[in-house]
PDB file of N, CA and C in Angstrom:
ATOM      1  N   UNK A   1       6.789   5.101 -14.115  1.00  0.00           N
ATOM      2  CA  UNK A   1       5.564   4.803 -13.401  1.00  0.00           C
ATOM      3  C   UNK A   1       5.670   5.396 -11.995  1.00  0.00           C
ATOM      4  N   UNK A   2       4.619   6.221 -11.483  1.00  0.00           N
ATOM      5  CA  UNK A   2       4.699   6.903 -10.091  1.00  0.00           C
ATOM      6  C   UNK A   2       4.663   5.338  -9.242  1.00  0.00           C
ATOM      7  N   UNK A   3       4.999   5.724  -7.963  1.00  0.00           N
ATOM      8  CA  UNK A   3       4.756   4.830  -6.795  1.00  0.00           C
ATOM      9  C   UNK A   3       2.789   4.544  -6.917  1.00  0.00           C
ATOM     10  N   UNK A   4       2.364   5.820  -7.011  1.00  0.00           N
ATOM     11  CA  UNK A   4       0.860   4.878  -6.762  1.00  0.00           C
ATOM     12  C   UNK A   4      -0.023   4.435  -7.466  1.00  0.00           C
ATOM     13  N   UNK A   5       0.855   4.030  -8.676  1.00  0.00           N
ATOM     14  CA  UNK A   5       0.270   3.257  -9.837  1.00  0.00           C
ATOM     15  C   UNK A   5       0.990   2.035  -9.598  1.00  0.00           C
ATOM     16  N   UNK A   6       2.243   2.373  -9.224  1.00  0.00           N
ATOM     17  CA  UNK A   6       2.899   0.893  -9.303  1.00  0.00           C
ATOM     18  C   UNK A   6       2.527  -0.457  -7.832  1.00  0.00           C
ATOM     19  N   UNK A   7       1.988   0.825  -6.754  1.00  0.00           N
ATOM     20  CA  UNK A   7       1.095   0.181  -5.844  1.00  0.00           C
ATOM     21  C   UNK A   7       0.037  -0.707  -6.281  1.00  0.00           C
ATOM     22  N   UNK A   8      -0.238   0.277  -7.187  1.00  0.00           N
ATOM     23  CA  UNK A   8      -2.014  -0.012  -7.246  1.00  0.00           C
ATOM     24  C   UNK A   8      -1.602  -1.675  -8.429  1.00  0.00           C
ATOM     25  N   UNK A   9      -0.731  -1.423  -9.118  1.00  0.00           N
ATOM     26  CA  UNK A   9      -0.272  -2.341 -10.211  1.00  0.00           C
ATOM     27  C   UNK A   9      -0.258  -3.914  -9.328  1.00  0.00           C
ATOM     28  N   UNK A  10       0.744  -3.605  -8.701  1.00  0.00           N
ATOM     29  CA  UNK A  10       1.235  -5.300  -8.175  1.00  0.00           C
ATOM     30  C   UNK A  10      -0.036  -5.367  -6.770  1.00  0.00           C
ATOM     31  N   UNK A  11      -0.498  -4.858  -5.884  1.00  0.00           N
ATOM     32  CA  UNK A  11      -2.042  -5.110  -5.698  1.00  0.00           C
ATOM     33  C   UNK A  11      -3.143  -5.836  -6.651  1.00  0.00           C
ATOM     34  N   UNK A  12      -3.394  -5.181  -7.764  1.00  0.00           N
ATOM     35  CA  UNK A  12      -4.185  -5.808  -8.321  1.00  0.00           C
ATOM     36  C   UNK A  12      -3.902  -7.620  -8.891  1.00  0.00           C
ATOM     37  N   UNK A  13      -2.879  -7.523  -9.448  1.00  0.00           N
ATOM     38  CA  UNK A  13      -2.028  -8.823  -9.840  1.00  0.00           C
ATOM     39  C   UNK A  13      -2.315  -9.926  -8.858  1.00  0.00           C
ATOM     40  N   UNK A  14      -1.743  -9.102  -7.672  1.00  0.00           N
ATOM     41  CA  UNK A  14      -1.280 -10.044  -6.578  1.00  0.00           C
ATOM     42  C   UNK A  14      -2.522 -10.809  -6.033  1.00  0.00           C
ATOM     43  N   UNK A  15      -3.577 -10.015  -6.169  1.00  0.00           N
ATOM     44  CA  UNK A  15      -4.842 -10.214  -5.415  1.00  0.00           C
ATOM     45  C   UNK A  15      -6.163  -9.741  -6.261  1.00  0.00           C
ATOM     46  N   UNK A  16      -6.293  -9.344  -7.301  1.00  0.00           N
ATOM     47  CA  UNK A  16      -8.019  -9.383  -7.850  1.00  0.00           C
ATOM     48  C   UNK A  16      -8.627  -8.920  -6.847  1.00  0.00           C
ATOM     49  N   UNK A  17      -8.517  -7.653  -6.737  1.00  0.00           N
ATOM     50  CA  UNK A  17      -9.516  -6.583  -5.298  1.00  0.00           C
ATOM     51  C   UNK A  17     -11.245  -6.506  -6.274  1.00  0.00           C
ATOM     52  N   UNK A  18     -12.229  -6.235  -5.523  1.00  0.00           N
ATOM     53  CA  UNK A  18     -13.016  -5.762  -5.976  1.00  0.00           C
ATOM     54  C   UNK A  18     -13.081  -3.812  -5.481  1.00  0.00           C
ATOM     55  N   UNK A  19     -12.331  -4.434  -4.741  1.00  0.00           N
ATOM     56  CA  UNK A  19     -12.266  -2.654  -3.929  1.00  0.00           C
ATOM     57  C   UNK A  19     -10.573  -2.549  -3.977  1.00  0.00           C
ATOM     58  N   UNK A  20     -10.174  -1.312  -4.642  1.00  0.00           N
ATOM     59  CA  UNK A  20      -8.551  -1.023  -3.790  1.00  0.00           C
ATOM     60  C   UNK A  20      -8.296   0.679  -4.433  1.00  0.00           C
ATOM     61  N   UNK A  21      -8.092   1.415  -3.266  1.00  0.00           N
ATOM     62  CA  UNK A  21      -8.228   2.686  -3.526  1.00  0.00           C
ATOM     63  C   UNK A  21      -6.668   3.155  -2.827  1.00  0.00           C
ATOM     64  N   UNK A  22      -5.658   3.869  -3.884  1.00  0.00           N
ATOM     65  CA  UNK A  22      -4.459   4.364  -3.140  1.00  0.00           C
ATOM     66  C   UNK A  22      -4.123   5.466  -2.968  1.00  0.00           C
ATOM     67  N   UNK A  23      -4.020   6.084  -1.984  1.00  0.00           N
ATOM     68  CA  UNK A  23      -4.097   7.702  -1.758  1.00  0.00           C
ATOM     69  C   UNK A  23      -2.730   7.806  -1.237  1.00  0.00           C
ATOM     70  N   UNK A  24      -2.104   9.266  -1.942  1.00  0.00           N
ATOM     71  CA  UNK A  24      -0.487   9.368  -1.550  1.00  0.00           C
ATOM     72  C   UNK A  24      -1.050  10.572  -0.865  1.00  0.00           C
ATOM     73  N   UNK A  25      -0.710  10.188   0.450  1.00  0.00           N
ATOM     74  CA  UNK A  25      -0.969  11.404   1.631  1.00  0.00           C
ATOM     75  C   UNK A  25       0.641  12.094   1.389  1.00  0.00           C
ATOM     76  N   UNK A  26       1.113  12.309   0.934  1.00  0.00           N
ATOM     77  CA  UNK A  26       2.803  12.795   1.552  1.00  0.00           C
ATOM     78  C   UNK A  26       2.625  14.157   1.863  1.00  0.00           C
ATOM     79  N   UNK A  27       1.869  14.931   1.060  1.00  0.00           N
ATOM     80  CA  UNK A  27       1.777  16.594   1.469  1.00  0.00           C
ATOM     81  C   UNK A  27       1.111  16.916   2.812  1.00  0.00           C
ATOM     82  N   UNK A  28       0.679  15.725   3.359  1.00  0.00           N
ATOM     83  CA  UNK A  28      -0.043  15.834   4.459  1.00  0.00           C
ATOM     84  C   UNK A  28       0.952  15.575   5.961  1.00  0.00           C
ATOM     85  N   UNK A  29       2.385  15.462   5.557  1.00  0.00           N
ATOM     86  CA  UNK A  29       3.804  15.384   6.177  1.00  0.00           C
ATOM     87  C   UNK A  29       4.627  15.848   6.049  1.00  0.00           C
ATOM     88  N   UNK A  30       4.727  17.142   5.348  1.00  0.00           N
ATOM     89  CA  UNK A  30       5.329  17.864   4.780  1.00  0.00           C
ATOM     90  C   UNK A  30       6.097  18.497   6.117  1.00  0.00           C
ATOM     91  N   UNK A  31       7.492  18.378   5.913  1.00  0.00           N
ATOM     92  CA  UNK A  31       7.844  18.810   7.569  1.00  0.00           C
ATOM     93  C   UNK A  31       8.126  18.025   8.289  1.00  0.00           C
ATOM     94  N   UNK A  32       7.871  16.825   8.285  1.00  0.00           N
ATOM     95  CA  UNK A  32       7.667  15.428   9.697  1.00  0.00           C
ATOM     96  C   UNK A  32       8.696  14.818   8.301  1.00  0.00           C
ATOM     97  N   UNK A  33       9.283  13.746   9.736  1.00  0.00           N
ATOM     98  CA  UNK A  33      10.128  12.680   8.716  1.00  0.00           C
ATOM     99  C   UNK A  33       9.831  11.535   8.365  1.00  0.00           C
ATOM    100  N   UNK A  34      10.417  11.795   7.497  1.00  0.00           N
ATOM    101  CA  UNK A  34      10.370  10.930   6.072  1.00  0.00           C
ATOM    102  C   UNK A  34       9.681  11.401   4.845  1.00  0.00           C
ATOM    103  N   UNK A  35       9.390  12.204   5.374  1.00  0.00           N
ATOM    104  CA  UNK A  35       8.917  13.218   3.868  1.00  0.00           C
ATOM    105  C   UNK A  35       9.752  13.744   2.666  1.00  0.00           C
ATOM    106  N   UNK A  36       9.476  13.235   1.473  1.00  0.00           N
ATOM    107  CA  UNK A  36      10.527  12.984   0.781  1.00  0.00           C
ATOM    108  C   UNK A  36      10.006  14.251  -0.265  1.00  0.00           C
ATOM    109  N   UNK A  37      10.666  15.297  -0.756  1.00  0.00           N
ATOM    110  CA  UNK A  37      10.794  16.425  -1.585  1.00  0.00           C
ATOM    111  C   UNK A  37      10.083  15.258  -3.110  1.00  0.00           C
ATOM    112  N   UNK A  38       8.746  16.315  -3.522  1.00  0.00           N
ATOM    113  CA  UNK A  38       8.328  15.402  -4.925  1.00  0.00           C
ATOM    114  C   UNK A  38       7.150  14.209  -3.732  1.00  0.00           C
ATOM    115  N   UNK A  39       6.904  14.337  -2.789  1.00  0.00           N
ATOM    116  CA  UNK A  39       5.652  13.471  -2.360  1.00  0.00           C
ATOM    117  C   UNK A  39       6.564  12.163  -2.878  1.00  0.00           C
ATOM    118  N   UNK A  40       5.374  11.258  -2.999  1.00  0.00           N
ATOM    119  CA  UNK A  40       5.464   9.240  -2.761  1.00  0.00           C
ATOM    120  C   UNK A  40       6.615   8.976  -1.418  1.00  0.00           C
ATOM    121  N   UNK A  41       6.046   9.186  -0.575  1.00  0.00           N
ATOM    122  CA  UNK A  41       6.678   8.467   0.598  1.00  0.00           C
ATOM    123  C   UNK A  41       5.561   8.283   1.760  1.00  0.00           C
ATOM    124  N   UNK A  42       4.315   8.645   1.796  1.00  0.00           N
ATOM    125  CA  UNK A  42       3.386   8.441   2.767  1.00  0.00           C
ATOM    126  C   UNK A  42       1.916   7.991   2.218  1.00  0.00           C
ATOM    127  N   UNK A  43       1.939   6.475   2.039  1.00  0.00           N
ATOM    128  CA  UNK A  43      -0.100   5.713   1.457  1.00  0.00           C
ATOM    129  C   UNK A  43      -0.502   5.683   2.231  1.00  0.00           C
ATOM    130  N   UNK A  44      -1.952   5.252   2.152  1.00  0.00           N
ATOM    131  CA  UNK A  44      -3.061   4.564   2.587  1.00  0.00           C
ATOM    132  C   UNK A  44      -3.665   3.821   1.275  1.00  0.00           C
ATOM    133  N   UNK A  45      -3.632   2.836   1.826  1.00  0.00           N
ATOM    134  CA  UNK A  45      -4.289   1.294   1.110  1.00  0.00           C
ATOM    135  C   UNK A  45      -5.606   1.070   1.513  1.00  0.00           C
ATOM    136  N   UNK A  46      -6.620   1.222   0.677  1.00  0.00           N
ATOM    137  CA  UNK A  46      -7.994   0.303   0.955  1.00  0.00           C
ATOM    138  C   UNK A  46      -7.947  -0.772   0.345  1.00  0.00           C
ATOM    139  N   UNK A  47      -8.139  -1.914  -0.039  1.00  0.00           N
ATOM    140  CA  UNK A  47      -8.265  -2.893  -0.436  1.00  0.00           C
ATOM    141  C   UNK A  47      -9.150  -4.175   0.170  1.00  0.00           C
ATOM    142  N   UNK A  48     -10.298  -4.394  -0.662  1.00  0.00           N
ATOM    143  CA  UNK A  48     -11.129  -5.649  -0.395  1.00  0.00           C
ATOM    144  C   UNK A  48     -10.850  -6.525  -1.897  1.00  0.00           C
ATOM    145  N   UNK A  49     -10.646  -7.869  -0.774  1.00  0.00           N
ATOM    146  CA  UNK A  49     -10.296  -8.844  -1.779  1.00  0.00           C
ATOM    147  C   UNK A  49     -10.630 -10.387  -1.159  1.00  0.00           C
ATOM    148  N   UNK A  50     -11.014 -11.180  -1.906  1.00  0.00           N
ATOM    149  CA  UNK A  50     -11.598 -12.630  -1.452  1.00  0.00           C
ATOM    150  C   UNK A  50     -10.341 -13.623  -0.994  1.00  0.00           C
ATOM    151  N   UNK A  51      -9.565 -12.927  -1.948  1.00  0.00           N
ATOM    152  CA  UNK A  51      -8.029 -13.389  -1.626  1.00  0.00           C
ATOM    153  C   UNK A  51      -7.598 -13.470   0.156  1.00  0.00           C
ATOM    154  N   UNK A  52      -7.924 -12.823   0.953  1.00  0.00           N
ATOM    155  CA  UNK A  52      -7.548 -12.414   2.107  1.00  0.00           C
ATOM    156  C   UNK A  52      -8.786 -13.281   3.235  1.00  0.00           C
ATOM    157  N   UNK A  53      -9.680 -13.913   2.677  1.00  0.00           N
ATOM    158  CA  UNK A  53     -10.862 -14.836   3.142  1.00  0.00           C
ATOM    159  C   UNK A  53      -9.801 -15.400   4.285  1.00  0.00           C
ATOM    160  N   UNK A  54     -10.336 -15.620   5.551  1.00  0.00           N
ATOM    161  CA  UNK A  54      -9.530 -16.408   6.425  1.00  0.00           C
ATOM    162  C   UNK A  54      -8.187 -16.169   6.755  1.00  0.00           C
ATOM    163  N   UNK A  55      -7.790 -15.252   6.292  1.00  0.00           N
ATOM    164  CA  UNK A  55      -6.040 -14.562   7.023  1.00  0.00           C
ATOM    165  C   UNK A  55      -6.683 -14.141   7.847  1.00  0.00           C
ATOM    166  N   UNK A  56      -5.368 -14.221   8.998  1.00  0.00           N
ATOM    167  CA  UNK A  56      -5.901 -12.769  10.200  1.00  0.00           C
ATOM    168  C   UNK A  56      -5.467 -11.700   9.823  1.00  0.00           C
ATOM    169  N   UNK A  57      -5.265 -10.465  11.015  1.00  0.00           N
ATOM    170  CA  UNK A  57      -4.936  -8.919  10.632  1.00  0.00           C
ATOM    171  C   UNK A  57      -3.437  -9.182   9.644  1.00  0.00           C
ATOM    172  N   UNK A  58      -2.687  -9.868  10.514  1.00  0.00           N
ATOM    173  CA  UNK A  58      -1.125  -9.590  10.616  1.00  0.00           C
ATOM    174  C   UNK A  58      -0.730 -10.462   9.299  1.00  0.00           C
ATOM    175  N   UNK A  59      -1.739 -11.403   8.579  1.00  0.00           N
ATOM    176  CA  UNK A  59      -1.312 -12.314   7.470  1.00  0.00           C
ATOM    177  C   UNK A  59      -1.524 -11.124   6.556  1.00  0.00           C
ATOM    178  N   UNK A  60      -2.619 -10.801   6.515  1.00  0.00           N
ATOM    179  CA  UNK A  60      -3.604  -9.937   5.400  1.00  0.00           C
ATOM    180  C   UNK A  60      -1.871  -8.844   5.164  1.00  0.00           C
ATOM    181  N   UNK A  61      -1.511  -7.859   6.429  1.00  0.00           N
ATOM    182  CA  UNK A  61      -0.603  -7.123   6.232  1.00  0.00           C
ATOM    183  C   UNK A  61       1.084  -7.661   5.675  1.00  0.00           C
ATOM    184  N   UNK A  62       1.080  -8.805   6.167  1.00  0.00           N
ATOM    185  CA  UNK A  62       1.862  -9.473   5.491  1.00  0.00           C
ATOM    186  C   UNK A  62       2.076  -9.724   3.953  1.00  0.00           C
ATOM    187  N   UNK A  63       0.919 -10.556   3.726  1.00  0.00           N
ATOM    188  CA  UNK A  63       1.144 -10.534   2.027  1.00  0.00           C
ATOM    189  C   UNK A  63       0.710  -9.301   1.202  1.00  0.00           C
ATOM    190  N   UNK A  64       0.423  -7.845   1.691  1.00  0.00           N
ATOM    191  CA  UNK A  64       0.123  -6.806   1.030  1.00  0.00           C
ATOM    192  C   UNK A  64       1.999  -6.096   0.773  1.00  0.00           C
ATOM    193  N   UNK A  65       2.515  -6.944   1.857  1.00  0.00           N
ATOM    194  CA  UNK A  65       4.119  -6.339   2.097  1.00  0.00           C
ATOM    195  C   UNK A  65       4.801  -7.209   0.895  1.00  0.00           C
ATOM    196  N   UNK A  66       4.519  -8.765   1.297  1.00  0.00           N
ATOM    197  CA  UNK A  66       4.990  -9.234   0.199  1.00  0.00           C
ATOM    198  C   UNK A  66       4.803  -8.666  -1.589  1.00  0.00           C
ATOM    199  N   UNK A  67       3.730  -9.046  -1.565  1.00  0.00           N
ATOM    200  CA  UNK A  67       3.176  -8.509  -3.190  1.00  0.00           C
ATOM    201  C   UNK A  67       3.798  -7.055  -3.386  1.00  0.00           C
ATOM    202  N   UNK A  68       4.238  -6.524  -2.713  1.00  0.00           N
ATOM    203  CA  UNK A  68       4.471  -5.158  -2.873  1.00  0.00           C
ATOM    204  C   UNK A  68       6.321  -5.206  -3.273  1.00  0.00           C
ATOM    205  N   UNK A  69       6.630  -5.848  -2.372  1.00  0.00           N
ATOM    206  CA  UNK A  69       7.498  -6.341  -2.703  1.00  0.00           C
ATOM    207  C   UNK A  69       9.289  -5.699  -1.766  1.00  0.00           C
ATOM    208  N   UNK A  70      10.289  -5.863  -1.515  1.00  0.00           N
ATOM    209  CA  UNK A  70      11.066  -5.058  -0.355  1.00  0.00           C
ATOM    210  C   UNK A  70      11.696  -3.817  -1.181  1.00  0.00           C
ATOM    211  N   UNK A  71      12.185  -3.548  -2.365  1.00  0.00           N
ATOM    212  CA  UNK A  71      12.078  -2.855  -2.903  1.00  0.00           C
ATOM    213  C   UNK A  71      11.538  -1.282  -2.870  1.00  0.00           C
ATOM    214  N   UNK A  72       9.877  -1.747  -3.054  1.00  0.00           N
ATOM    215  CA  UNK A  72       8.849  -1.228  -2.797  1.00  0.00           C
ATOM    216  C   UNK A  72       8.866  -0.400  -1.699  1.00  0.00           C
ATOM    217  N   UNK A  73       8.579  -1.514  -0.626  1.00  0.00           N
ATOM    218  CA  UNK A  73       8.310  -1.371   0.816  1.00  0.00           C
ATOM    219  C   UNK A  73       9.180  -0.602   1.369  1.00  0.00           C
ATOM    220  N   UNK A  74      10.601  -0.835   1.277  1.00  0.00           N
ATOM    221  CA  UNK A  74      11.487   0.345   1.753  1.00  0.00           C
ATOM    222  C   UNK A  74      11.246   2.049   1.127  1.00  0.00           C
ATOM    223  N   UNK A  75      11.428   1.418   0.433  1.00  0.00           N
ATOM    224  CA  UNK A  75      11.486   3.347  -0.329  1.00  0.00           C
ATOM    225  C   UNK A  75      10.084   3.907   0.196  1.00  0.00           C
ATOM    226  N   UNK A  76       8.782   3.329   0.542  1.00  0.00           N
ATOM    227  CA  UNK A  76       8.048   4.338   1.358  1.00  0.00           C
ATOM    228  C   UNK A  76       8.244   4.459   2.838  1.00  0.00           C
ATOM    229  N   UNK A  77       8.087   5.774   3.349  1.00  0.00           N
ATOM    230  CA  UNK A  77       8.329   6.058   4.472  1.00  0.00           C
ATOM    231  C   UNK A  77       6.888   5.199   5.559  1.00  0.00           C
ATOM    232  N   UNK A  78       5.884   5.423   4.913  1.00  0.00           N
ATOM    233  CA  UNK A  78       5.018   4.773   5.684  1.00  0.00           C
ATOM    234  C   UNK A  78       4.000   4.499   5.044  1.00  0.00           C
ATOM    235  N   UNK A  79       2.926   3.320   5.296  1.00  0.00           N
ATOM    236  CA  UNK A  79       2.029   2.405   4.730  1.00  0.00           C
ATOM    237  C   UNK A  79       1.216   2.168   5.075  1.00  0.00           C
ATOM    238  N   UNK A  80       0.092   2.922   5.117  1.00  0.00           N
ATOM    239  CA  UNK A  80      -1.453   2.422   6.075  1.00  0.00           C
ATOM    240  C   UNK A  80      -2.255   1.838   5.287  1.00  0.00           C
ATOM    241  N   UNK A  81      -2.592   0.615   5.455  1.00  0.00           N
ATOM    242  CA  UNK A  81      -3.423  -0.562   5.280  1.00  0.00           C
ATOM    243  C   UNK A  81      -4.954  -0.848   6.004  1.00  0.00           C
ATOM    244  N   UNK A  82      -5.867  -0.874   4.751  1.00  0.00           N
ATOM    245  CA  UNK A  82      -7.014  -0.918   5.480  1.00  0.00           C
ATOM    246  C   UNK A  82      -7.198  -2.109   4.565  1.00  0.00           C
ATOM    247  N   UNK A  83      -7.181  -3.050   5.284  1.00  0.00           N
ATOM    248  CA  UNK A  83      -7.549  -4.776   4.382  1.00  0.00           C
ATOM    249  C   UNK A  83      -9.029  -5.672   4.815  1.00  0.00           C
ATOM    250  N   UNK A  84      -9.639  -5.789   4.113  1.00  0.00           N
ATOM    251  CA  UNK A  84     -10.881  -6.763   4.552  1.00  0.00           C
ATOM    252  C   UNK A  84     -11.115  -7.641   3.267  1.00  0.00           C
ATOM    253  N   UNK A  85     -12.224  -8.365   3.439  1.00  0.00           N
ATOM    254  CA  UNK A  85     -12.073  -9.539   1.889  1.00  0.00           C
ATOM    255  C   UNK A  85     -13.568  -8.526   1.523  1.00  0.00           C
TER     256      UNK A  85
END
């Protein structure tokens, strides 16, 4: 399973999005570090979910880290999060 299926996988689980869109920018770092030979090391996360009703910024980014899991979270170089319910 690539990284941005397996994103998109434990996202959905974790949270029932009506919206969640995962884009592997890595070719767009090609050169800069942490760019890992074979791309999956640089997302962007859209995700709307009811789940996130009443978190603030830093909860919302929190449990997108959790659900994702440390695993996960390490092996990408970087993680942009766009969260709203």
């Amino acid at each position: 399973m690539t990284r941005d299926a397996e994103i998109e996988a434990k996202l959905r689980a974790a949270f029932t999005p009506h919206v969640l869109v995962v884009r592997n920018d890595s070719e767009k770092h090609r050169g800069h570090a942490g760019f890992q030979e074979g791309g999956e090391s640089h997302y962007h996360v859209l995700i709307r979910a009811a789940a996130f009703d009443g978190m603030s910024r830093i909860a919302r980014h929190r449990a997108v880290h959790a659900a994702l899991g440390p695993d996960l979270v390490t092996a990408i170089h970087a993680l942009s999060l766009d969260i709203e319910v």
